[in-house]
N, C-alpha and C. Protein backbone atom coordinates (compact mmCIF):
# COMPACT_ATOMS: atom_id res chain seq x y z
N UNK A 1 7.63 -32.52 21.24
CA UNK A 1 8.12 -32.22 19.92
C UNK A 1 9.01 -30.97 19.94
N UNK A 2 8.53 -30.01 20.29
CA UNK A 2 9.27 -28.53 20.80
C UNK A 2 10.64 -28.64 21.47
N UNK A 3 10.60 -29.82 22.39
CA UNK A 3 11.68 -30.14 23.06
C UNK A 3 12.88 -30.49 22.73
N UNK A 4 12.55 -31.46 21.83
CA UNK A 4 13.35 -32.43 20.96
C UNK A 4 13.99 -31.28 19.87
N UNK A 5 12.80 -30.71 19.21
CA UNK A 5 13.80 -29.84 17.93
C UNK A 5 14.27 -28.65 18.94
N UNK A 6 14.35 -28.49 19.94
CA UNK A 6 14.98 -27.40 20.72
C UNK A 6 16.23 -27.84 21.19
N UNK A 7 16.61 -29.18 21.47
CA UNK A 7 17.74 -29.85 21.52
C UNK A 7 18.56 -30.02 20.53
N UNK A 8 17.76 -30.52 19.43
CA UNK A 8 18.34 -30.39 18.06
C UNK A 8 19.15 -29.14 18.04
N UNK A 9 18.11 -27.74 18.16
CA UNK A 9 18.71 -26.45 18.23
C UNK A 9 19.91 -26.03 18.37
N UNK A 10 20.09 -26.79 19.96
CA UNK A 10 21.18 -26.08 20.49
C UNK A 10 22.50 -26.95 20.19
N UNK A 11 22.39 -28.35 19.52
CA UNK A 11 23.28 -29.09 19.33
C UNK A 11 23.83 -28.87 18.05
N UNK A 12 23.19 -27.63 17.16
CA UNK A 12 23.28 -27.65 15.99
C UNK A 12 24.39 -26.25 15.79
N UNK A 13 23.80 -25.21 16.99
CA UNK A 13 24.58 -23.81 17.04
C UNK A 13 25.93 -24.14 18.24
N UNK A 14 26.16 -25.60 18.79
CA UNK A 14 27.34 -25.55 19.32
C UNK A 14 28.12 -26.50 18.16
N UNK A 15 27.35 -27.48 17.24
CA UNK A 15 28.58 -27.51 16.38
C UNK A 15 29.11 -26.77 15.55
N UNK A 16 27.72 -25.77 14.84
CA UNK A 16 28.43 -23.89 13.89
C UNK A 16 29.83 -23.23 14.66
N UNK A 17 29.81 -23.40 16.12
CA UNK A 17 30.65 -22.82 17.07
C UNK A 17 31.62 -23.20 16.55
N UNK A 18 31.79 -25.17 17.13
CA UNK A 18 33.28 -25.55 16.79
C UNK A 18 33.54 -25.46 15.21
N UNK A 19 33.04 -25.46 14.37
CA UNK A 19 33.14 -25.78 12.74
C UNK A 19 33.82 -24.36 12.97
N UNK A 20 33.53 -23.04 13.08
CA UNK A 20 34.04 -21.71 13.17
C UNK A 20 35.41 -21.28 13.43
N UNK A 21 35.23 -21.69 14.45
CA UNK A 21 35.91 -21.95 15.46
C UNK A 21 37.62 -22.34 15.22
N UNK A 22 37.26 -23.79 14.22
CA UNK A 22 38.45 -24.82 13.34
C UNK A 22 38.58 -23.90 12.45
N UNK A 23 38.12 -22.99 11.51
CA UNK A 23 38.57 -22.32 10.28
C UNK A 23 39.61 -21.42 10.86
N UNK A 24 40.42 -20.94 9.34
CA UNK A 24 41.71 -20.38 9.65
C UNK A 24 41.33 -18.89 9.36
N UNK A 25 41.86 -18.37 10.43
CA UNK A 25 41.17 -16.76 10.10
C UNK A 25 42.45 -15.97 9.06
N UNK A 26 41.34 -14.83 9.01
CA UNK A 26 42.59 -13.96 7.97
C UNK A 26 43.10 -13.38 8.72
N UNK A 27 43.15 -13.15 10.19
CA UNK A 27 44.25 -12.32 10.76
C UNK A 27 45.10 -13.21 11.15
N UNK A 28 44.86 -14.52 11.41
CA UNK A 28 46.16 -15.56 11.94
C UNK A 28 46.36 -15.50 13.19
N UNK A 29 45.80 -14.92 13.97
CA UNK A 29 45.90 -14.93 15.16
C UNK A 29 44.53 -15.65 16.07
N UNK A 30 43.48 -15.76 15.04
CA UNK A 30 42.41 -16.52 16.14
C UNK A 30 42.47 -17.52 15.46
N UNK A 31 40.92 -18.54 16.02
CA UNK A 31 40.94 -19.62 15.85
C UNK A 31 42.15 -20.82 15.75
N UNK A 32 41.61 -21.99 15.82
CA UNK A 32 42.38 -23.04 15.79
C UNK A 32 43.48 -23.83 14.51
N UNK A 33 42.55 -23.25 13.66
CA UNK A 33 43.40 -23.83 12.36
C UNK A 33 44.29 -23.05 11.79
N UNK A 34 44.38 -21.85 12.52
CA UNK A 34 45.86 -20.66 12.01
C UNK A 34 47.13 -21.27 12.70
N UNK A 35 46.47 -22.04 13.93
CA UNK A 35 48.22 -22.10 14.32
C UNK A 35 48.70 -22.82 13.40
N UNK A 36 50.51 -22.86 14.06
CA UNK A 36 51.29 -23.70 13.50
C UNK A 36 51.56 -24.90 14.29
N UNK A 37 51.07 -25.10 15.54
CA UNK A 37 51.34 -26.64 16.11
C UNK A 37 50.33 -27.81 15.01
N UNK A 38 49.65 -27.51 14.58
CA UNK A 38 48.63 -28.18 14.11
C UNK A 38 49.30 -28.66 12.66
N UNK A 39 50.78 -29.37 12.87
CA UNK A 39 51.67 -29.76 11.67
C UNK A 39 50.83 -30.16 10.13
N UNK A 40 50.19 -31.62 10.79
CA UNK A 40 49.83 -32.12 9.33
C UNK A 40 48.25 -32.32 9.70
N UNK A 41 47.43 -31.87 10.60
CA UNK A 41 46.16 -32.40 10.99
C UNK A 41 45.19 -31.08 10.39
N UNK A 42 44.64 -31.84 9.82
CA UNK A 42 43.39 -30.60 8.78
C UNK A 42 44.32 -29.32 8.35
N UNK A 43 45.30 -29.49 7.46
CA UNK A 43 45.61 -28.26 6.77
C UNK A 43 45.33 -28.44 5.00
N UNK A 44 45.63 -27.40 4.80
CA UNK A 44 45.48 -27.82 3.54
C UNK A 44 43.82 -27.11 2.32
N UNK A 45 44.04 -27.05 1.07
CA UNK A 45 42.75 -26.72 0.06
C UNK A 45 41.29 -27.53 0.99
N UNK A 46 41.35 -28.95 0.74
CA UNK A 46 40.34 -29.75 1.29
C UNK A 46 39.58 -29.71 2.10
N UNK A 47 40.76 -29.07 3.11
CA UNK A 47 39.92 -28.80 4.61
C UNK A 47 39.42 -27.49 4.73
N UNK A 48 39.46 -26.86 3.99
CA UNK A 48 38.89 -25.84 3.84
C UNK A 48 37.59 -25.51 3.28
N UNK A 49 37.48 -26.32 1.97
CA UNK A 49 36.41 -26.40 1.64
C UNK A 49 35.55 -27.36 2.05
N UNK A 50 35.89 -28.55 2.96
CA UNK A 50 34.99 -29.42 3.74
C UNK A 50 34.36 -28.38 5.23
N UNK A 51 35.19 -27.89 5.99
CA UNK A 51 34.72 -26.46 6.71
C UNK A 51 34.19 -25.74 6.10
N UNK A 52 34.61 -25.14 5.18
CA UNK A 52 32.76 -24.17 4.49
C UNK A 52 31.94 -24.81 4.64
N UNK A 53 31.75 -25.64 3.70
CA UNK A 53 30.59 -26.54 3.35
C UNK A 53 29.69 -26.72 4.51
N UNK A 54 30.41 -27.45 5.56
CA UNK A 54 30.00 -27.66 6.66
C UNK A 54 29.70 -26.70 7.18
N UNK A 55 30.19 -25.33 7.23
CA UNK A 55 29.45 -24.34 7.87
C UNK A 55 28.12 -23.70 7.16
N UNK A 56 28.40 -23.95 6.40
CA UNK A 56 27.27 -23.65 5.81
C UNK A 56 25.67 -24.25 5.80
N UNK A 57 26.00 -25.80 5.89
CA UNK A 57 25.24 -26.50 5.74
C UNK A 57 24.07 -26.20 7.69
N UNK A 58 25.64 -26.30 8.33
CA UNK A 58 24.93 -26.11 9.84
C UNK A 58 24.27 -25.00 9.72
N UNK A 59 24.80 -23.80 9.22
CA UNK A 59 23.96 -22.32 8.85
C UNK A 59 22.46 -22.36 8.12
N UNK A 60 22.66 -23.37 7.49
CA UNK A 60 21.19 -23.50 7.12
C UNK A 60 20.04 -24.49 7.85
N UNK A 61 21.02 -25.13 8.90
CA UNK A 61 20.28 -26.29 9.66
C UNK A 61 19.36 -25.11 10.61
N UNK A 62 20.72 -23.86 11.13
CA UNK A 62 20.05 -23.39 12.34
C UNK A 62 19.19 -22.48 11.76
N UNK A 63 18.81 -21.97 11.06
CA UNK A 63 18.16 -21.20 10.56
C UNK A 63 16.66 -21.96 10.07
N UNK A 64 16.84 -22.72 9.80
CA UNK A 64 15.66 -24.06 9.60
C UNK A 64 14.49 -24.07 10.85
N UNK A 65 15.76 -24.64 11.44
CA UNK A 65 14.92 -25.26 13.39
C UNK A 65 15.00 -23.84 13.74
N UNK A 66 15.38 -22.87 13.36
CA UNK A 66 14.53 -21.52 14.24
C UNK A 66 13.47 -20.75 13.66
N UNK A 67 13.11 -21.12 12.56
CA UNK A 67 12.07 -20.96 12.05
C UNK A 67 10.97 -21.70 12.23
N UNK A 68 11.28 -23.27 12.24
CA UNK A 68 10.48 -24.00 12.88
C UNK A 68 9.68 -24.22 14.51
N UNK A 69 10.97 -23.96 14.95
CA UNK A 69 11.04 -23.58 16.34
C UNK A 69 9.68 -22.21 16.76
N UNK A 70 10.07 -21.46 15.86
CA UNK A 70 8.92 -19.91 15.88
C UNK A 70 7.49 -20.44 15.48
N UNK A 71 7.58 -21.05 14.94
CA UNK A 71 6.27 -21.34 14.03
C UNK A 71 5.37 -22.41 15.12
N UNK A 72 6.28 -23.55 15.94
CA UNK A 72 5.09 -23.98 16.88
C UNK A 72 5.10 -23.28 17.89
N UNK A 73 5.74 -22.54 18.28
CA UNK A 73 5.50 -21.87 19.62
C UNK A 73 4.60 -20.89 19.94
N UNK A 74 4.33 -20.03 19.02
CA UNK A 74 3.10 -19.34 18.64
C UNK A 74 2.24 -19.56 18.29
N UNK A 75 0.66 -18.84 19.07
CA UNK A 75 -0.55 -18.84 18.37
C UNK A 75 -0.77 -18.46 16.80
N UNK A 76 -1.16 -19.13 16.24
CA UNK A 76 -1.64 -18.58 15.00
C UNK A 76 -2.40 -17.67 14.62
N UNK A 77 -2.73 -17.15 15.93
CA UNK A 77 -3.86 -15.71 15.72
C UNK A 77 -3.34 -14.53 15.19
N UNK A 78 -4.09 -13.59 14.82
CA UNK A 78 -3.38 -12.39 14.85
C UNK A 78 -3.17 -11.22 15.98
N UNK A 79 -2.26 -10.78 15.81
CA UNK A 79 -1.62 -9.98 16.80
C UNK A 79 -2.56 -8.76 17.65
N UNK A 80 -2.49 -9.02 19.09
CA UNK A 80 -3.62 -7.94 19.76
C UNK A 80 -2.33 -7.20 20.75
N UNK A 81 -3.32 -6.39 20.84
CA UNK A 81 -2.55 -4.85 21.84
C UNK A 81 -3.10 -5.13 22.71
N UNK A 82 -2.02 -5.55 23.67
CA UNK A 82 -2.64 -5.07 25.69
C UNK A 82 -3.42 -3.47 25.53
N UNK A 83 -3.10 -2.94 25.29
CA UNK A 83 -3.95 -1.33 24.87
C UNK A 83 -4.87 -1.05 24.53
N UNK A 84 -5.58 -2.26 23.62
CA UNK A 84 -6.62 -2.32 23.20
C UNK A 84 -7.86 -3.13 24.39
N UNK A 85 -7.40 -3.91 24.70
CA UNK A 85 -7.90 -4.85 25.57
C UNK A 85 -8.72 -3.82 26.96
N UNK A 86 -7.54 -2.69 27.49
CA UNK A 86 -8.22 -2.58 28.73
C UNK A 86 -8.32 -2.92 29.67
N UNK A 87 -8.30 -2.48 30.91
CA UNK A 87 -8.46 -3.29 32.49
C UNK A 87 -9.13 -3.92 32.72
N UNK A 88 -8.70 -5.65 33.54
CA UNK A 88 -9.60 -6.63 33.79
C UNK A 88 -10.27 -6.13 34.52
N UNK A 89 -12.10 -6.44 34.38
CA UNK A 89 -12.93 -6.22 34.84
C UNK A 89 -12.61 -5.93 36.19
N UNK A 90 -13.30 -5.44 37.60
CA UNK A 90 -13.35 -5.44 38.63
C UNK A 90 -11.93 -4.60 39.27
N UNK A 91 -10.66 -4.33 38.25
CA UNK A 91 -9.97 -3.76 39.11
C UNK A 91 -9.79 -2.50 38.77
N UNK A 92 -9.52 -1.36 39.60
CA UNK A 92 -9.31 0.05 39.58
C UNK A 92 -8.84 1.02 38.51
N UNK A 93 -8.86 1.79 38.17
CA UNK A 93 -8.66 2.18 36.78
C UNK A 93 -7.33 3.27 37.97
N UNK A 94 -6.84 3.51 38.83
CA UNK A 94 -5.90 4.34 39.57
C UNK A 94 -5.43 3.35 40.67
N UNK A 95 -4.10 3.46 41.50
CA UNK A 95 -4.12 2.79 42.28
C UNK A 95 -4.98 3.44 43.30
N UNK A 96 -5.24 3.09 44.70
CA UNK A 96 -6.38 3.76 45.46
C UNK A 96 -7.67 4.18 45.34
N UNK A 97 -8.02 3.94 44.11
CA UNK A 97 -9.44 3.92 43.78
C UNK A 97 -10.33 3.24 43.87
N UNK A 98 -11.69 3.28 44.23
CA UNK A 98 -12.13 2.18 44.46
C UNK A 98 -12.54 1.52 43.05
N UNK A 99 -12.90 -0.53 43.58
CA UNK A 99 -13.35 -1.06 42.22
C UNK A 99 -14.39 -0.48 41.31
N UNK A 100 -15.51 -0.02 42.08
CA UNK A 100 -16.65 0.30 41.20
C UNK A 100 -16.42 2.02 40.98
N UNK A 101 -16.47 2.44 39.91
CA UNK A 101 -16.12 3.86 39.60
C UNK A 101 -17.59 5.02 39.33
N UNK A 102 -17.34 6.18 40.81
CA UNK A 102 -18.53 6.68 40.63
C UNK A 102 -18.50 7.57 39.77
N UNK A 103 -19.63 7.93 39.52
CA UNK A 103 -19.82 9.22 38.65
C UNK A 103 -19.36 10.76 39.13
N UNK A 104 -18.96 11.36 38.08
CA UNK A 104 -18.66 12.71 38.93
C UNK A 104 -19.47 13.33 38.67
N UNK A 105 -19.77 14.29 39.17
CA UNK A 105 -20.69 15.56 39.58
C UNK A 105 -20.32 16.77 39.49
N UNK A 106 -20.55 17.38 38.53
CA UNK A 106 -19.78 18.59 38.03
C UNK A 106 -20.38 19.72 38.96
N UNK A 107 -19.21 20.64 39.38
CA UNK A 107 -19.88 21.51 40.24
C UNK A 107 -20.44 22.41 39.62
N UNK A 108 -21.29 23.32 40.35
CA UNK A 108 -22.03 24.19 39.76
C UNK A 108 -21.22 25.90 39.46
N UNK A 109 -21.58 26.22 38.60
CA UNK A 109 -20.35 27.49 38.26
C UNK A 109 -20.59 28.48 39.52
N UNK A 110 -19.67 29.22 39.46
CA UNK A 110 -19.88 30.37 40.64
C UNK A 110 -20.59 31.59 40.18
N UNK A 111 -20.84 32.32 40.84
CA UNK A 111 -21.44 33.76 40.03
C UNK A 111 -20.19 34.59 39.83
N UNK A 112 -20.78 34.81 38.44
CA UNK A 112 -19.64 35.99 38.65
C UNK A 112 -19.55 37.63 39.57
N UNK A 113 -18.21 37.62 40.21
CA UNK A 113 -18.18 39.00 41.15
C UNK A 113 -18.13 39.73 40.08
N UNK A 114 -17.76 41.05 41.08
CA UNK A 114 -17.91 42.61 40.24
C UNK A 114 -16.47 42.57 39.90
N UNK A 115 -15.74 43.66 39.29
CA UNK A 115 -14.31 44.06 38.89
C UNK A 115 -14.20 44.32 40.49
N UNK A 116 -12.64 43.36 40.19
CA UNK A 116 -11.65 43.55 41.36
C UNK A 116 -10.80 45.38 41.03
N UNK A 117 -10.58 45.46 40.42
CA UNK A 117 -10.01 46.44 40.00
C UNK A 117 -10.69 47.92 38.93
N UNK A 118 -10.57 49.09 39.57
CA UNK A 118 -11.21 50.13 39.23
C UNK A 118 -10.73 49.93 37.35
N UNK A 119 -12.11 50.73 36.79
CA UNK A 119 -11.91 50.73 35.59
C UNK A 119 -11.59 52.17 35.18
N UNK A 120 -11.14 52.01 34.41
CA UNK A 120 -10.46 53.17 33.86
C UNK A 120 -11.23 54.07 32.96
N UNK A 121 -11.56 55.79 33.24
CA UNK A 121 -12.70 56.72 33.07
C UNK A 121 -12.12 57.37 31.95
């Protein structure tokens, strides 16, 4: 099913392309329908508003199937943090560490020495 409307997809954003593509731009220099070789073939009010339309319509096709598209591809769960989760069991919390993590052993304090330095009389 995924497949199919994923084909759909892409057959839908390469015809938005050409539909685009055919419109006459306002600088006159891109697209296909600014030139002037293009004598009597799609010029004109009509074709203009049959190209909107049509772009539009594809604009709402692709926007459709990519919403659709989102909606089966994802779990329906709600959203978890790798961060939260934590290291799979059994492996090292450092690289080089071993799996099972020992306890530390806090050393024991030192005594305190005398003044390093004479005090002042």
């Amino acid at each position: 099913m995924i497949v199919i409307l994923f084909v759909i997809h892409v057959l839908i954003a390469l015809a938005l392309i050409g539909v685009v593509m055919l419109q006459k731009s306002e600088g006159g220099a891109l697209g296909m329908g600014g030139g002037g070789g293009m004598s009597g073939f799609m010029t004109g009010r009509s074709t203009s508003n049959l190209l909107t339309r049509t772009t539009a319509i594809l604009a709402v096709a692709f926007f459709c199937t990519s919403i659709i598209l989102v909606k089966l591809s994802g779990p329906s769960a709600a959203p978890h943090s790798i961060i939260d989760q934590g290291p799979p069991a059994g492996t090292p919390l450092m690289p080089g560490a071993p799996s099972t993590p020992t306890p530390a052993v806090p050393a024991a304090p030192a005594a305190p020495s005398g003044p390093t330095a004479p005090l002042a009389k």
